[in-house]
C-alpha atoms as a PDB file:
ATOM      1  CA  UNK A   1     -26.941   3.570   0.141  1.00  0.00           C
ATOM      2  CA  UNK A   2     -24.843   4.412   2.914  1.00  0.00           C
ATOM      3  CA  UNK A   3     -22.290   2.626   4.933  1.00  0.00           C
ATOM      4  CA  UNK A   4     -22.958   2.633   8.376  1.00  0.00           C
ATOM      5  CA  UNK A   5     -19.849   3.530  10.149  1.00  0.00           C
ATOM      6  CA  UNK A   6     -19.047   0.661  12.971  1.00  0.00           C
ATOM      7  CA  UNK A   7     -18.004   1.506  16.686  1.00  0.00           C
ATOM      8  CA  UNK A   8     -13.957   0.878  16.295  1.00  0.00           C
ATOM      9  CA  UNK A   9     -11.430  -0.207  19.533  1.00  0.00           C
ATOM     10  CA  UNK A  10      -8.651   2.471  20.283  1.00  0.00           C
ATOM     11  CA  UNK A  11      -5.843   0.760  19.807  1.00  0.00           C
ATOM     12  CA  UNK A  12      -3.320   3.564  19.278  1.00  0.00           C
ATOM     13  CA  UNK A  13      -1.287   2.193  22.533  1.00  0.00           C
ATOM     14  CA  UNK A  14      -1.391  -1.905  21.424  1.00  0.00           C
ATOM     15  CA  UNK A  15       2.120  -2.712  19.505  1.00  0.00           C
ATOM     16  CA  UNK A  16       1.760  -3.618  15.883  1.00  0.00           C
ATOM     17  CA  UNK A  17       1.597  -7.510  16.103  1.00  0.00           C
ATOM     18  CA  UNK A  18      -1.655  -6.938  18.279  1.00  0.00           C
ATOM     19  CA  UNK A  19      -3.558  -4.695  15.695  1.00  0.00           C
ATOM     20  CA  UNK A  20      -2.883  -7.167  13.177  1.00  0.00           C
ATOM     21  CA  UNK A  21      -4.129 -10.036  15.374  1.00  0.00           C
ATOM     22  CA  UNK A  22      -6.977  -8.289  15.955  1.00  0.00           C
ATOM     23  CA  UNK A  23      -8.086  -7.238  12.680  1.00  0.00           C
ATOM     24  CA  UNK A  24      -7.385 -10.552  11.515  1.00  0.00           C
ATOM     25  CA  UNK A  25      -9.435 -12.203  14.059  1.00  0.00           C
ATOM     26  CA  UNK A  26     -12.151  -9.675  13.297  1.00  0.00           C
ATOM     27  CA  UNK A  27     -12.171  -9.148   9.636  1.00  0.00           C
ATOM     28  CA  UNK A  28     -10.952 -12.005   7.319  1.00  0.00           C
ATOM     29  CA  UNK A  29     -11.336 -13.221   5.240  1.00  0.00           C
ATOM     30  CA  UNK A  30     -13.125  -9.621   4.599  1.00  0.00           C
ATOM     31  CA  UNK A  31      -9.966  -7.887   5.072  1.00  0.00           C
ATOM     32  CA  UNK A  32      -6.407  -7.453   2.780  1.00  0.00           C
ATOM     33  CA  UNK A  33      -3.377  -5.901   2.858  1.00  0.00           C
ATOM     34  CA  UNK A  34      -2.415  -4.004   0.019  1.00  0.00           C
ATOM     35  CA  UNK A  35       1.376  -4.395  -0.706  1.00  0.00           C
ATOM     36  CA  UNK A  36       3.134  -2.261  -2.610  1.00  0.00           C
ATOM     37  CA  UNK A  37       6.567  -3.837  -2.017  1.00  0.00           C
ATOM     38  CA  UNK A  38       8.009  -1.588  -0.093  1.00  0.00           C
ATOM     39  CA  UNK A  39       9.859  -2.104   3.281  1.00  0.00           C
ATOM     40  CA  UNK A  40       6.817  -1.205   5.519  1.00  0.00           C
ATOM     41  CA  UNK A  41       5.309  -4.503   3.563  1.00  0.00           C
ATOM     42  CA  UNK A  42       8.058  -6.279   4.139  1.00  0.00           C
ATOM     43  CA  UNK A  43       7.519  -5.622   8.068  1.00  0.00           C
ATOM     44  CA  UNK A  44       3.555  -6.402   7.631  1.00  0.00           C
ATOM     45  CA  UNK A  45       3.749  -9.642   5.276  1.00  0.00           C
ATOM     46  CA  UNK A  46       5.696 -11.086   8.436  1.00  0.00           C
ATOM     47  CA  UNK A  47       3.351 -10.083  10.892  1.00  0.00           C
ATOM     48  CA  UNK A  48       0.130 -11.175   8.976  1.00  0.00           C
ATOM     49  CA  UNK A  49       1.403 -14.320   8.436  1.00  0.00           C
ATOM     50  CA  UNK A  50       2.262 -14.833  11.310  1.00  0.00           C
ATOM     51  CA  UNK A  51      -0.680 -14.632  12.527  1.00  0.00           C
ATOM     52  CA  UNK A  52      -2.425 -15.876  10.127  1.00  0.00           C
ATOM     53  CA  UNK A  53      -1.375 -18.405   7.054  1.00  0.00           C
ATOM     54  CA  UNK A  54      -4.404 -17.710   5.100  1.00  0.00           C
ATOM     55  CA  UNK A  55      -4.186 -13.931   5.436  1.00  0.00           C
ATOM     56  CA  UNK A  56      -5.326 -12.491   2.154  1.00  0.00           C
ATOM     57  CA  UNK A  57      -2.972  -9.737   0.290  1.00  0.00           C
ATOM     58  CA  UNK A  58      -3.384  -7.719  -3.034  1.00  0.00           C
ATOM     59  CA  UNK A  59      -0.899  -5.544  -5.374  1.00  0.00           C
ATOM     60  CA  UNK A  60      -2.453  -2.706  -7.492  1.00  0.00           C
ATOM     61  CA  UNK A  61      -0.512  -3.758 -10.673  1.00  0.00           C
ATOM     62  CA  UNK A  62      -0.181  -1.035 -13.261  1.00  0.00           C
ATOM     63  CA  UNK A  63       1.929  -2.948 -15.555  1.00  0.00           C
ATOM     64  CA  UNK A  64       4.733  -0.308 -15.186  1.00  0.00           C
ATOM     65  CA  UNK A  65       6.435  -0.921 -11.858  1.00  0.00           C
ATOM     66  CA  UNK A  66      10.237  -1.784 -11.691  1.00  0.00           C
ATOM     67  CA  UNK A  67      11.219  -4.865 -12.929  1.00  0.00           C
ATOM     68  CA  UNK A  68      12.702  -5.311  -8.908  1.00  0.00           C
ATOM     69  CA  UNK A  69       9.547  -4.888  -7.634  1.00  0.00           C
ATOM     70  CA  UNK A  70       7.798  -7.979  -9.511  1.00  0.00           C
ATOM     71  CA  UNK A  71      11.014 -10.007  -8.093  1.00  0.00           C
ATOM     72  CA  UNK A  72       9.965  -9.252  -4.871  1.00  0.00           C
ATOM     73  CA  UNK A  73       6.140 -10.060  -5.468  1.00  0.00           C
ATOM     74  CA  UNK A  74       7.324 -13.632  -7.182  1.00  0.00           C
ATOM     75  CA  UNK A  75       9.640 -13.892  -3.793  1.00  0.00           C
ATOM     76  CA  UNK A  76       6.925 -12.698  -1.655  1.00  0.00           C
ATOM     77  CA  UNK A  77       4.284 -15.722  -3.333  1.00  0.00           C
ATOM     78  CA  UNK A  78       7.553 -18.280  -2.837  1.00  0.00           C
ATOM     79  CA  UNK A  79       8.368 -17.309   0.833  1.00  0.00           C
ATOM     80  CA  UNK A  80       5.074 -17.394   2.568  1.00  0.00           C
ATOM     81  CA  UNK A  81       3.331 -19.786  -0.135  1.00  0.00           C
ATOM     82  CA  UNK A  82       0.903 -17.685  -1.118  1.00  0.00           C
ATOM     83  CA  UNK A  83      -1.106 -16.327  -3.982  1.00  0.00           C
ATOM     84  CA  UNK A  84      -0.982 -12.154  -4.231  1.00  0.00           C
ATOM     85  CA  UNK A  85      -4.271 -10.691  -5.506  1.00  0.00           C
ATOM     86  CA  UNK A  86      -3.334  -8.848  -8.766  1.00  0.00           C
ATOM     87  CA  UNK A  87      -5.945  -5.771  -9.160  1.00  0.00           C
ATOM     88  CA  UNK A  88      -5.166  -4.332 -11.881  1.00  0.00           C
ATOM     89  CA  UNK A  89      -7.472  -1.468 -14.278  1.00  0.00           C
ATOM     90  CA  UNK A  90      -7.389  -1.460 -18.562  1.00  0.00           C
ATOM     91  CA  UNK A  91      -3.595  -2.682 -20.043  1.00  0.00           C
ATOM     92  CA  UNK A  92      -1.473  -0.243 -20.987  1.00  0.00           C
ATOM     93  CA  UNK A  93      -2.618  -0.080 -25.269  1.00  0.00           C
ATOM     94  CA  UNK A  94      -6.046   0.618 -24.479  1.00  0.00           C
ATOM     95  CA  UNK A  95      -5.365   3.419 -21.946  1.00  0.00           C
ATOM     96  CA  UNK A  96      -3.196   4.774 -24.868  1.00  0.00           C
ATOM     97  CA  UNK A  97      -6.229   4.258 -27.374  1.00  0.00           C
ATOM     98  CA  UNK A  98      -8.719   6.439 -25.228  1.00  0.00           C
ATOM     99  CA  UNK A  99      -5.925   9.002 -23.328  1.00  0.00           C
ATOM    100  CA  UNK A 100      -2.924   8.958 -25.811  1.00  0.00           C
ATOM    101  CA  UNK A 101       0.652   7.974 -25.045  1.00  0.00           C
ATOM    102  CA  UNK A 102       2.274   8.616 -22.052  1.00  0.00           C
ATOM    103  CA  UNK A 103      -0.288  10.120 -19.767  1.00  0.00           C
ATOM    104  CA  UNK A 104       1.685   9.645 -16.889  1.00  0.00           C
ATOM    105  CA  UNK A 105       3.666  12.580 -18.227  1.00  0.00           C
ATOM    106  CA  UNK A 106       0.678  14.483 -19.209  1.00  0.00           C
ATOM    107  CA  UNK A 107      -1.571  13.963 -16.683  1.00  0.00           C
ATOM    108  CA  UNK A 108      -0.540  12.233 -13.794  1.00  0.00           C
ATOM    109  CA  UNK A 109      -3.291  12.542 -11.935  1.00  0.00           C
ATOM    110  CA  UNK A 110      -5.513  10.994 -14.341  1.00  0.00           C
ATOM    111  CA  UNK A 111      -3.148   8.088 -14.521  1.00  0.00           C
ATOM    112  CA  UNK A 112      -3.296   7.138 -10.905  1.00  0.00           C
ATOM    113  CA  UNK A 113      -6.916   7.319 -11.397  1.00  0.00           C
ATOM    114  CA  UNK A 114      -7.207   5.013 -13.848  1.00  0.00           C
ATOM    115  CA  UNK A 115      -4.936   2.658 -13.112  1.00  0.00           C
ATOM    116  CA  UNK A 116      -4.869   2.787  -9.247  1.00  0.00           C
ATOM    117  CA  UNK A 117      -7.520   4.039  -8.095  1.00  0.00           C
ATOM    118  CA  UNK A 118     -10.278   2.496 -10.176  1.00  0.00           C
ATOM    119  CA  UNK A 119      -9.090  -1.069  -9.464  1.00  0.00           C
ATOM    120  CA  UNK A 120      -8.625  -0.159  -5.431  1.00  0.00           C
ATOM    121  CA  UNK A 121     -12.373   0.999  -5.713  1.00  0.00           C
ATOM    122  CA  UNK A 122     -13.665  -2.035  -6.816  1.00  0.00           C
ATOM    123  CA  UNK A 123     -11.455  -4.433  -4.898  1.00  0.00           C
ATOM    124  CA  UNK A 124     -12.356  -2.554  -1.638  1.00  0.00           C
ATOM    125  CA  UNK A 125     -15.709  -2.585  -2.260  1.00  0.00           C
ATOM    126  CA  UNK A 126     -15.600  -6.265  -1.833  1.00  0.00           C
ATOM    127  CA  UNK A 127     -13.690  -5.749   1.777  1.00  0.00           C
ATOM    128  CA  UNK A 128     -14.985  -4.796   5.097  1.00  0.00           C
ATOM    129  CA  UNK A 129     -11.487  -3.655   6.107  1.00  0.00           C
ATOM    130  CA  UNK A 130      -7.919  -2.994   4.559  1.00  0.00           C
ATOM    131  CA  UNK A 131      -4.076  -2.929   6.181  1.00  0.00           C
ATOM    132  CA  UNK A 132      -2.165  -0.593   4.172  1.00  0.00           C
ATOM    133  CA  UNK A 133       1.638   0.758   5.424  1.00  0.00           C
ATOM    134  CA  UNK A 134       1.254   3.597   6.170  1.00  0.00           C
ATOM    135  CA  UNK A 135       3.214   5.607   8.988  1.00  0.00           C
ATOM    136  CA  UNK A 136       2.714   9.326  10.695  1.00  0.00           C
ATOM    137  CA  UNK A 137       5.932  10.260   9.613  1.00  0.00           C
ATOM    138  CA  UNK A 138       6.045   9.505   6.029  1.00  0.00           C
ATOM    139  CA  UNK A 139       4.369  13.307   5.133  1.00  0.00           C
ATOM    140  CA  UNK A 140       2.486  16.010   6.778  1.00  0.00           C
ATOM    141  CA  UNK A 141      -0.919  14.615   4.535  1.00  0.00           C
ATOM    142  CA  UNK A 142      -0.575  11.212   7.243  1.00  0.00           C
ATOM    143  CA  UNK A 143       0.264  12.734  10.499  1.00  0.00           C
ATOM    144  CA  UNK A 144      -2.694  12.260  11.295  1.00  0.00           C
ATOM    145  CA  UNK A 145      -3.080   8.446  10.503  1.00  0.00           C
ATOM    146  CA  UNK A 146      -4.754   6.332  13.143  1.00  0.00           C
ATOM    147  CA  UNK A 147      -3.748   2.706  13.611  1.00  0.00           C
ATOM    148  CA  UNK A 148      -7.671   1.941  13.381  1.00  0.00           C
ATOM    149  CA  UNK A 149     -10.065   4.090  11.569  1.00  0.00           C
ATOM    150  CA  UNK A 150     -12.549   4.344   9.112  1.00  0.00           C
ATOM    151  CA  UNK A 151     -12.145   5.299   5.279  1.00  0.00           C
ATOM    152  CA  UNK A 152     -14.946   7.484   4.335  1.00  0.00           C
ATOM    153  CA  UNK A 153     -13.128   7.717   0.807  1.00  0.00           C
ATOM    154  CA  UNK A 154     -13.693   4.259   0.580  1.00  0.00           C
ATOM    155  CA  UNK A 155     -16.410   2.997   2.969  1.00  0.00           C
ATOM    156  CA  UNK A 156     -14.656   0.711   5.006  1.00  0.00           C
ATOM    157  CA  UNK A 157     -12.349   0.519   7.786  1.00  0.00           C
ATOM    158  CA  UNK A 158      -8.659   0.941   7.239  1.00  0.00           C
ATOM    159  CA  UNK A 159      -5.920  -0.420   9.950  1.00  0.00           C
ATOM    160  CA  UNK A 160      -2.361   1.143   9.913  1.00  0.00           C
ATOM    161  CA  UNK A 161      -0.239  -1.319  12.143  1.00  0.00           C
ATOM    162  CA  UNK A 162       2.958   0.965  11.455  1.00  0.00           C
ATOM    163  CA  UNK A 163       1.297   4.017  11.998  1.00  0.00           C
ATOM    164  CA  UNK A 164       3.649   5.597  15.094  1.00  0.00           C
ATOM    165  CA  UNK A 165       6.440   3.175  14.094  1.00  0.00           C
ATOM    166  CA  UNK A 166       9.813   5.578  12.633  1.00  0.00           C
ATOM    167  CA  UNK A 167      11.837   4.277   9.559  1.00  0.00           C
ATOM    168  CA  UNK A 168      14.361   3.098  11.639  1.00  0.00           C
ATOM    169  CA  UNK A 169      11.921   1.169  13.583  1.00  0.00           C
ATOM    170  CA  UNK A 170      10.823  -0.565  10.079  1.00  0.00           C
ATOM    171  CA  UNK A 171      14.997  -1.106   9.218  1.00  0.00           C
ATOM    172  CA  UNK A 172      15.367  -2.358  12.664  1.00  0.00           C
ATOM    173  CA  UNK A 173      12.576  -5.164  12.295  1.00  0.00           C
ATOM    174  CA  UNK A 174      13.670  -5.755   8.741  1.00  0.00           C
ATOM    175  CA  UNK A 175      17.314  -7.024   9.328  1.00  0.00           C
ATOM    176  CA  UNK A 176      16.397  -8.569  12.739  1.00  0.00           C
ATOM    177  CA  UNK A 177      13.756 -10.913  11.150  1.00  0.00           C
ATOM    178  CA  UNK A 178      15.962 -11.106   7.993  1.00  0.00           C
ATOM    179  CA  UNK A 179      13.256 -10.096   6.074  1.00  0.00           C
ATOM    180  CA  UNK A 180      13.298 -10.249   1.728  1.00  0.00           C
ATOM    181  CA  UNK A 181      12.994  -6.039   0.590  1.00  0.00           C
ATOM    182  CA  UNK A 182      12.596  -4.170  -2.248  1.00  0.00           C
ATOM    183  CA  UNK A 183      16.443  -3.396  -3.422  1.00  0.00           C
ATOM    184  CA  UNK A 184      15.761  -0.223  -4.961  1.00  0.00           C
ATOM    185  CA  UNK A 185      15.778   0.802  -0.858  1.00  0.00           C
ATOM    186  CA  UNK A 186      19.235   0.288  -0.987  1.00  0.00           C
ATOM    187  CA  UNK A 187      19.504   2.973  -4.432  1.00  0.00           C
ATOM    188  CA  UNK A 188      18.231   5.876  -2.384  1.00  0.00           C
ATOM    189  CA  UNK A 189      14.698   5.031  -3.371  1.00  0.00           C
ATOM    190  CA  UNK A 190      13.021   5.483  -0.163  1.00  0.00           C
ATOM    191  CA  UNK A 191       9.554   5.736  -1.709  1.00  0.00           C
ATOM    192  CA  UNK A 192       9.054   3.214  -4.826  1.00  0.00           C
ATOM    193  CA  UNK A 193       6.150   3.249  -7.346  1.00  0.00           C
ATOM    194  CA  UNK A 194       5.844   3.289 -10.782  1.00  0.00           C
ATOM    195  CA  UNK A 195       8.675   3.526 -13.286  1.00  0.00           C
ATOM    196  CA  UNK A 196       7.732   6.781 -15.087  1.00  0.00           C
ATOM    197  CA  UNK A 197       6.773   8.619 -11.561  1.00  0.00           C
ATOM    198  CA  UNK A 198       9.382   7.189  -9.126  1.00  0.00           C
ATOM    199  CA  UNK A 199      13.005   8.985  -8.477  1.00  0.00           C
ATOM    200  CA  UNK A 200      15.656   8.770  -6.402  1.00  0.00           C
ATOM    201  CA  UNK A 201      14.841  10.599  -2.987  1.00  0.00           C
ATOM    202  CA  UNK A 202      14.169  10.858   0.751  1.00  0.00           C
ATOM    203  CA  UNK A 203      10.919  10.684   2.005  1.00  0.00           C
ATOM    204  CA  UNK A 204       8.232  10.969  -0.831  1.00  0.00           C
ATOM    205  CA  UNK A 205       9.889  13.753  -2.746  1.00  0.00           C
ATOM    206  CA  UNK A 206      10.952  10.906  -5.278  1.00  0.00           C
ATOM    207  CA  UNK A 207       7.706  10.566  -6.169  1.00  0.00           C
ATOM    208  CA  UNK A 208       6.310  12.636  -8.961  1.00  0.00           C
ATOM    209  CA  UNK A 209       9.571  14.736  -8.364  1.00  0.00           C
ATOM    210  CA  UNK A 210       8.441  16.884 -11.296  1.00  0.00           C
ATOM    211  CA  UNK A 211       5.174  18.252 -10.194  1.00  0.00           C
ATOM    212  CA  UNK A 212       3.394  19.550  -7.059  1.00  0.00           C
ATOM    213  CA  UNK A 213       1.511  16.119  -6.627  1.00  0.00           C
ATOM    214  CA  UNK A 214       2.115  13.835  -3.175  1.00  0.00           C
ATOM    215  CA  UNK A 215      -0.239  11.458  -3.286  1.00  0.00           C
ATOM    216  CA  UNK A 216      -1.990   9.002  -5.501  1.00  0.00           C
ATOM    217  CA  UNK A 217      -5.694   9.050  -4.071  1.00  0.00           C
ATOM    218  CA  UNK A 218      -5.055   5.508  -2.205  1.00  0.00           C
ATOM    219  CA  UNK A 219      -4.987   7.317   1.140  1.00  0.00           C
ATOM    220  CA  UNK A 220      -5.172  10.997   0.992  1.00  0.00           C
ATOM    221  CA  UNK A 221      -7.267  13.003  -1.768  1.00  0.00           C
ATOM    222  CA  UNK A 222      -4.610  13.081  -4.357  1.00  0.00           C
ATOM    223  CA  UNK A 223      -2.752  16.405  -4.837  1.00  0.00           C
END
């Protein structure tokens, strides 16, 4: 059955604490951020609850991120007293029953799929809207991110508060608010995701350093 697309505001020229306002006012308790711990999240958790006490927010938990980045999701819960949806696909034993050991290394692809992608399908599908971090300048693949839009991939609509902000903006609102942030920021991670697929780098050429693949699937068709 298809989704019928909804007529959406442009609100490319509206600073980030008014998207946020407005998709909260809109959408919840139909709508969540998805946090993945990194400093763009630590920009949005302030705004959203700010805004909004209540605001709903979800991790896709693949039971292999950095032991720094669960410190940050039990600070996260602590600091803003709130519960962080865990989504999370099949554990770790019976992935390796059906795929074999280490498919991360094999198949990386496949991984994301399975352990990212599945459980973002069928948490979204409960949605009507999602706020991820994502910003223009992060990689060519999300130049062409709008702060509002809809997610055919997904069949909802997607809002992107940071989208035109820089990294220095992010920094800038970080330290001023004295906002909690992942610490692997400060080890030249500038991208952080899983243990097995996450390096040291600039940008997102840390992430699955050893192959041609950018993306996960979340927001881009994974490659």
């Amino acid at each position: 059955m298809a989704v019928a697309v909804p007529t959406l505001p442009d609100l490319e020229e509206s600073p980030a604490q008014d998207v946020v306002a407005w998709a909260l006012e809109t959408y919840h308790p139909q709508i969540a951020l998805a946090c993945s711990f990194q400093k763009e999240e630590s920009v949005l958790l302030d705004l959203i609850f700010k805004a909004n006490p209540d605001a709903r927010v979800f991790a896709l938990d693949t039971d292999v991120l950095f032991e720094e980045t669960y410190e940050l999701w039990r600070q996260t819960e602590a600091r803003y007293d709130t519960t962080i949806e865990r989504w999370s696909g099949p554990s770790l034993e019976q992935q390796a029953a059906e795929h074999g050991d280490r498919l991360w290394d094999r198949d990386p692809s496949k991984c994301c799929g399975i352990r990212k992608i599945g459980p973002l399908r069928e948490g979204l599908s409960q949605l009507q809207a999602w706020t991820t971090g994502i910003r223009r300048d992060q990689s060519p693949a999300r130049a062409g991110a709008k702060k509002v839009e809809w997610d055919g991939a997904f069949g909802l609509v997607k809002v992107n508060p940071l989208a035109d902000w820089t990294d220095k903006d992010v920094w800038k609102h970080v330290l001023a608010e004295g906002l909690p942030y992942n610490p692997l920021h400060d080890r030249d991670y500038a991208s952080i995701g899983c243990t097995h697929c996450t390096k040291q780098g600039a940008g997102r050429e840390g992430r699955w350093a050893s192959s041609d693949k950018i993306e996960c699937g979340l927001h881009q068709e994974d490659a």
